[in-house]
N, C-alpha and C. Protein backbone atom coordinates (compact mmCIF):
# COMPACT_ATOMS: atom_id res chain seq x y z
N UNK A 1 32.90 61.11 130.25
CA UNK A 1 33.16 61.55 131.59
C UNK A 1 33.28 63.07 131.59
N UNK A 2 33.13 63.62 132.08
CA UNK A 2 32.70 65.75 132.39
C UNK A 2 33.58 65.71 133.85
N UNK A 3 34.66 66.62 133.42
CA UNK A 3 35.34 67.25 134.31
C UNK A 3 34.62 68.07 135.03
N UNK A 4 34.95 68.57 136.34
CA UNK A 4 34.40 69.91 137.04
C UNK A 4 35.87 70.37 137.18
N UNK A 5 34.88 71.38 136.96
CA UNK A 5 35.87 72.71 136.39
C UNK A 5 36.01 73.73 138.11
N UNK A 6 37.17 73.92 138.15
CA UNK A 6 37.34 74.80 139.61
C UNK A 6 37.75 75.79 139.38
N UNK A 7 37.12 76.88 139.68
CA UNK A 7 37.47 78.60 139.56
C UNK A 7 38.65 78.77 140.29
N UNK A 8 39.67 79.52 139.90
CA UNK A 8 40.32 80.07 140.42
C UNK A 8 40.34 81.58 140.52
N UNK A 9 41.16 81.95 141.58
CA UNK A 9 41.39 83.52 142.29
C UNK A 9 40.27 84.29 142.74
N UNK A 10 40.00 82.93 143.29
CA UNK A 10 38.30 83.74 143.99
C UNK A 10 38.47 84.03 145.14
N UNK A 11 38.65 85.50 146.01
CA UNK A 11 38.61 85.83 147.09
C UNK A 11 37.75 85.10 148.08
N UNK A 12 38.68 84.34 149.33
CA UNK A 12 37.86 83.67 150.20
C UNK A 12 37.29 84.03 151.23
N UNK A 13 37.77 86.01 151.47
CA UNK A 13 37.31 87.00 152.65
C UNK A 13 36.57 88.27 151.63
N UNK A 14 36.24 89.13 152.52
CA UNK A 14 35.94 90.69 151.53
C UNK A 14 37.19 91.10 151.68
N UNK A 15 37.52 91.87 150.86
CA UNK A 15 38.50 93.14 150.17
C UNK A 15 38.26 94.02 149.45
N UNK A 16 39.04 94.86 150.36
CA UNK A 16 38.54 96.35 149.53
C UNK A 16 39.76 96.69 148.09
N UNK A 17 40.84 95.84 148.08
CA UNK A 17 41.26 95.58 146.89
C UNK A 17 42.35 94.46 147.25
N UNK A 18 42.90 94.14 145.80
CA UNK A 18 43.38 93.01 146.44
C UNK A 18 44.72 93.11 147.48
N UNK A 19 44.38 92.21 148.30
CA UNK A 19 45.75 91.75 149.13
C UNK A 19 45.23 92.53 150.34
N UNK A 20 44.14 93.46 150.43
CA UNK A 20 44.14 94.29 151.56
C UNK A 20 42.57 94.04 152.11
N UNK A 21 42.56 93.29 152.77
CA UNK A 21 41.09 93.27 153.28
C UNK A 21 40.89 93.71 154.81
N UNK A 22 39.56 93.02 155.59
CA UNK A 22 39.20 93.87 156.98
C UNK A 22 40.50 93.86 157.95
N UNK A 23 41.10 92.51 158.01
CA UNK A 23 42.55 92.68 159.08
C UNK A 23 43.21 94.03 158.79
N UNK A 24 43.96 94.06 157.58
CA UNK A 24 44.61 94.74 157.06
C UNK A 24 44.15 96.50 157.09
N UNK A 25 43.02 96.45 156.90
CA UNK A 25 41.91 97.76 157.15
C UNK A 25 41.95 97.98 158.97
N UNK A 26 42.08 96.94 159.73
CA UNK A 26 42.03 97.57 161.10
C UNK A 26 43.32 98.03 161.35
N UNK A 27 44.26 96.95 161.14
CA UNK A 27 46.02 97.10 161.32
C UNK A 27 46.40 98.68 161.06
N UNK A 28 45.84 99.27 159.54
CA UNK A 28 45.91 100.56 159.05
C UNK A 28 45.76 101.22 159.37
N UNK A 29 44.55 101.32 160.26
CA UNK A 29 43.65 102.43 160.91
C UNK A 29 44.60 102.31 162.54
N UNK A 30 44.92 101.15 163.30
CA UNK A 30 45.86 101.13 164.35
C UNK A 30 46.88 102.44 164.34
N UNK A 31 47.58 102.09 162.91
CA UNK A 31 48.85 103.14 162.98
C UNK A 31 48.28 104.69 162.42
N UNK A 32 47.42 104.22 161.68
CA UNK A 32 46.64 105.99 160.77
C UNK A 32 46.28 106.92 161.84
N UNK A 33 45.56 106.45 162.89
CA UNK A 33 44.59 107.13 163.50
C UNK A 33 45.68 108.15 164.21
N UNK A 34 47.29 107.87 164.99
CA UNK A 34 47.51 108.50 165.49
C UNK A 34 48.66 109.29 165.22
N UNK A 35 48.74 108.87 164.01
CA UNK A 35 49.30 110.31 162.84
C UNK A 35 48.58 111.12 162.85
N UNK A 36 47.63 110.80 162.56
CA UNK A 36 46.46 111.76 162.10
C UNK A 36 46.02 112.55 162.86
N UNK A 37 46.02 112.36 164.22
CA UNK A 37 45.94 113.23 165.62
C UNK A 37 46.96 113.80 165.38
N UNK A 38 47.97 113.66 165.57
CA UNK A 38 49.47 114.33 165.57
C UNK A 38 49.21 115.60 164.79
N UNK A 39 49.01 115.29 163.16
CA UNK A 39 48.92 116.41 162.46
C UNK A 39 47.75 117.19 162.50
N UNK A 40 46.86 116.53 162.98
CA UNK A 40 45.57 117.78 163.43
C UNK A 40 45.76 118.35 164.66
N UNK A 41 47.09 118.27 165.52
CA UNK A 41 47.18 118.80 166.33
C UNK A 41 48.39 119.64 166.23
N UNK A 42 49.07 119.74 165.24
CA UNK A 42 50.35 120.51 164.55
C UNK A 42 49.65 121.47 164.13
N UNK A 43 48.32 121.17 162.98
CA UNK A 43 47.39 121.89 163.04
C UNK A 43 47.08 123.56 163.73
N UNK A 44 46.54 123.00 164.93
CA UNK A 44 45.95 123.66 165.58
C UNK A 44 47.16 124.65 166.08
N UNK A 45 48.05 123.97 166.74
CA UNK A 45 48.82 124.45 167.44
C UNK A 45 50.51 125.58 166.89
N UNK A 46 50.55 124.57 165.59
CA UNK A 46 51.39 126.23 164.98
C UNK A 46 51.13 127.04 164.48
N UNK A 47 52.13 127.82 164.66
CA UNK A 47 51.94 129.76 163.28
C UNK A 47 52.55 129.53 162.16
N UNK A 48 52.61 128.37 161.90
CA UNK A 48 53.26 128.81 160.27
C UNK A 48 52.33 129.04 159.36
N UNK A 49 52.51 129.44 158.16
CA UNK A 49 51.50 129.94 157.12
C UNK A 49 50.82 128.48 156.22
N UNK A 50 52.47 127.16 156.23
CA UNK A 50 51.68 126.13 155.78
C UNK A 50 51.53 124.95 156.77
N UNK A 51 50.64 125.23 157.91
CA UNK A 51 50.97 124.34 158.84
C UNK A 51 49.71 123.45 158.02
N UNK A 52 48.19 123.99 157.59
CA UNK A 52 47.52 122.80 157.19
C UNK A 52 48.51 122.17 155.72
N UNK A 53 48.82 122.91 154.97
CA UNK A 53 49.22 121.91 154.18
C UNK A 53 50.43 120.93 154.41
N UNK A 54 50.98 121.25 155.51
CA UNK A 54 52.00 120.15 155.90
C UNK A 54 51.17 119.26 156.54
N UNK A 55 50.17 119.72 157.49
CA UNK A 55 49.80 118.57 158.24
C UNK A 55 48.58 117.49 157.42
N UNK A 56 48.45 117.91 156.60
CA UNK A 56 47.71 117.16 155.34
C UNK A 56 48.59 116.19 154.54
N UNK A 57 49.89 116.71 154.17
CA UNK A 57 50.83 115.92 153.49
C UNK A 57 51.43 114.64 154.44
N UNK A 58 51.46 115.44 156.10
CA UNK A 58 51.54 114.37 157.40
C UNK A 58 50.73 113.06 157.49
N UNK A 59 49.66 113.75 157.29
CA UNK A 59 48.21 112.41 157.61
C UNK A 59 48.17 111.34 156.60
N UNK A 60 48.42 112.28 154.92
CA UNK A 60 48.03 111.59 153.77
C UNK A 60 49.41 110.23 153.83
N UNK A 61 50.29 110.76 153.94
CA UNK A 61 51.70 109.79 154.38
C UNK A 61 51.55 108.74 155.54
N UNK A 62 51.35 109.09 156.39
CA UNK A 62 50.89 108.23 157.27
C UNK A 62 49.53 106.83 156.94
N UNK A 63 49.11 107.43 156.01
CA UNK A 63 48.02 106.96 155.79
C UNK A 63 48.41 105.87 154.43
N UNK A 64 48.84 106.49 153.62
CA UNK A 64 49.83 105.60 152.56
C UNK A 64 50.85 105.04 153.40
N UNK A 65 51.64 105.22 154.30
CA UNK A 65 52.68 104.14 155.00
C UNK A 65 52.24 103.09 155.24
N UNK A 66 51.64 103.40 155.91
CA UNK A 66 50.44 102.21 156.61
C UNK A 66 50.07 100.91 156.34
N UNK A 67 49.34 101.67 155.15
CA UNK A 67 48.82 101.02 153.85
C UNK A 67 49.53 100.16 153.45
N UNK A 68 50.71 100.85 153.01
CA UNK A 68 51.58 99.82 152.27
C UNK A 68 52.47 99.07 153.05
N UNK A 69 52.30 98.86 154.29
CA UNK A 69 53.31 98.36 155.30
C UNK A 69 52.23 96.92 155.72
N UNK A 70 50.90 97.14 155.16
CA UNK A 70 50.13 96.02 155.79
C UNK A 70 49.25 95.18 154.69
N UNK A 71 49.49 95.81 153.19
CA UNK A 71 49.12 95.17 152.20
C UNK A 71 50.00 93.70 151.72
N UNK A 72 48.88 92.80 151.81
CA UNK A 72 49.63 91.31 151.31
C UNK A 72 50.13 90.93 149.85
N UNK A 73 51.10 90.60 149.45
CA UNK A 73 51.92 90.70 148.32
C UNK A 73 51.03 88.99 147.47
N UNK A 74 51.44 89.00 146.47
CA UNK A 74 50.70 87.50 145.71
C UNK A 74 51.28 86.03 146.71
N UNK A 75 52.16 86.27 147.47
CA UNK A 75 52.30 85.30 148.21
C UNK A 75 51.96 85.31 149.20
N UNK A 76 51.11 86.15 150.03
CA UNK A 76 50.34 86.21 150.98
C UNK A 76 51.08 86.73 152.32
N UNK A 77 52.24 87.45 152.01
CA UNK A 77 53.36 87.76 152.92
C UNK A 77 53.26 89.68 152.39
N UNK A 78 53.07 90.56 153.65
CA UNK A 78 53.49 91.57 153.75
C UNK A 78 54.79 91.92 154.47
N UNK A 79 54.90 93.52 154.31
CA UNK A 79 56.68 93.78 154.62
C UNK A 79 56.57 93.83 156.56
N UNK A 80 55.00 93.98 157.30
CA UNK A 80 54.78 94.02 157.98
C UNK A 80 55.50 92.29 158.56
N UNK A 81 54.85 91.26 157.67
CA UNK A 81 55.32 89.74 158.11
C UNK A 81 56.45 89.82 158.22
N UNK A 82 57.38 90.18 157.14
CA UNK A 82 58.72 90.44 156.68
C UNK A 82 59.36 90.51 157.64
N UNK A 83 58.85 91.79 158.52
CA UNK A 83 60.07 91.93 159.44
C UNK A 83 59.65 91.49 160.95
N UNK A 84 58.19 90.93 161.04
CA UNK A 84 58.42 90.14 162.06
C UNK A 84 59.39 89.05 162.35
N UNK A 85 59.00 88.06 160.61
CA UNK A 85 59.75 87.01 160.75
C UNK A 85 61.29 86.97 161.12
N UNK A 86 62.04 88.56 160.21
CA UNK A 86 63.06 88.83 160.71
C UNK A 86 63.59 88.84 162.07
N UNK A 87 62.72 89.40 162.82
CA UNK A 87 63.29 89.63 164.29
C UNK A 87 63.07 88.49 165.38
N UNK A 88 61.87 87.95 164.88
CA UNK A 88 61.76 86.43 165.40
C UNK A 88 62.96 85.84 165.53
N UNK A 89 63.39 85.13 163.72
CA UNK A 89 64.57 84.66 163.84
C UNK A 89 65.70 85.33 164.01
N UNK A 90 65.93 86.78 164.55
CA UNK A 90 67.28 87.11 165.34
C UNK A 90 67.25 86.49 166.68
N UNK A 91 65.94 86.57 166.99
CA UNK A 91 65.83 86.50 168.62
C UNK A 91 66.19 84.55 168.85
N UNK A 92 66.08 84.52 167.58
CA UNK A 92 66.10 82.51 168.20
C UNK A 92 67.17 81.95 167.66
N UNK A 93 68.06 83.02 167.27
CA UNK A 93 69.65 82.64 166.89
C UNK A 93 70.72 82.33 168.00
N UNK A 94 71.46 81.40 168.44
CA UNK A 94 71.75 81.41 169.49
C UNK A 94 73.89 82.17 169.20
N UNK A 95 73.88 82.86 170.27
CA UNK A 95 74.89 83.68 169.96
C UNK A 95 76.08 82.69 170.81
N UNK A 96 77.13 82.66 170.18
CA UNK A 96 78.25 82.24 170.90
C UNK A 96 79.35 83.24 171.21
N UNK A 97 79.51 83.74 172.06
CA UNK A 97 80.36 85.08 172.70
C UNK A 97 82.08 84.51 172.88
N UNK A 98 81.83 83.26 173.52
CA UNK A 98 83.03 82.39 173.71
C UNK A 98 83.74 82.16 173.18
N UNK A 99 83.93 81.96 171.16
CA UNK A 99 84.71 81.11 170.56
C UNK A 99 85.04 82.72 169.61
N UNK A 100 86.75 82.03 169.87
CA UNK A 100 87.60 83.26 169.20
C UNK A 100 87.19 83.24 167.75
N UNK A 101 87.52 84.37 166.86
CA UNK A 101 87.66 84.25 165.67
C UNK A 101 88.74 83.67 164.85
N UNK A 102 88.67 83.08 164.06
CA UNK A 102 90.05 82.62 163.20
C UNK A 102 90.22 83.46 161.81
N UNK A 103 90.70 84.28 161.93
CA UNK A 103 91.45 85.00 160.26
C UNK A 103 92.58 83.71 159.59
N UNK A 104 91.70 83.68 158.14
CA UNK A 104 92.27 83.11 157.26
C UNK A 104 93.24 83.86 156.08
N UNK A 105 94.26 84.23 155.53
CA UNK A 105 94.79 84.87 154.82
C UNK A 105 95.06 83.63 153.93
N UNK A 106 94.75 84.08 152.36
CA UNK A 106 95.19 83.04 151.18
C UNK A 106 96.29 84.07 150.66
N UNK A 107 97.25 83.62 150.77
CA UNK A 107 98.87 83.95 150.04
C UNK A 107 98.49 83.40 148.79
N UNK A 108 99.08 84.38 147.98
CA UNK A 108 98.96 84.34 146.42
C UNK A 108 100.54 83.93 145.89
N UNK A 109 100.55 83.01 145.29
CA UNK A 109 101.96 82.07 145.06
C UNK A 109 102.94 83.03 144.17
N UNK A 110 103.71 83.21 144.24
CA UNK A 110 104.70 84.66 142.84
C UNK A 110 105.44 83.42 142.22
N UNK A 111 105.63 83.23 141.02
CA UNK A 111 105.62 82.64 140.10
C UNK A 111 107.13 83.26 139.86
């Protein structure tokens, strides 16, 4: 009897490396693009002596934030999911305003 043999860790979309493919590439470009205005317009618009190299260090950051805010981890969960899921489940916690608190004090016995 001949087993078949099944490949594993075979990408089932394109990626441009792993964990980060086309979603992840638009999501990036969502938040990149308008950093990146920002600092080409810090650019233009101040007198300081290092305004391009700040606004280069601006874009390049923005551009690595991004990045790493929308790259998928080996479990298929980014920090982007992370804190959706977070705020999801604040929002579907149900709050009780009504019921007092009870303080417990444990007395320690003196011997």
């Amino acid at each position: 009897m001949h087993k078949l043999e099944i490949p594993e860790n075979i990408p089932l979309k394109w990626e441009l490396f792993k964990g980060f493919g086309a979603a992840e590439l638009f999501k990036t470009c969502v938040l990149a693009v308008p950093v990146c205005i920002v600092a080409w317009l810090y650019a233009q618009l101040s007198s300081s002596p290092m305004r391009i190299l700040t606004a280069l260090i601006i874009a390049l950051g923005g551009i690595v934030l991004a990045t790493g805010l929308f790259v998928k981890q080996s479990y298929n969960l980014s920090i982007y999911d992370y804190i959706r899921y977070a705020v999801d489940f604040n929002r579907t916690q149900r709050h009780y305003d009504n019921i007092a608190l009870e303080v417990f004090f444990i007395e320690k016995e003196e011997n």
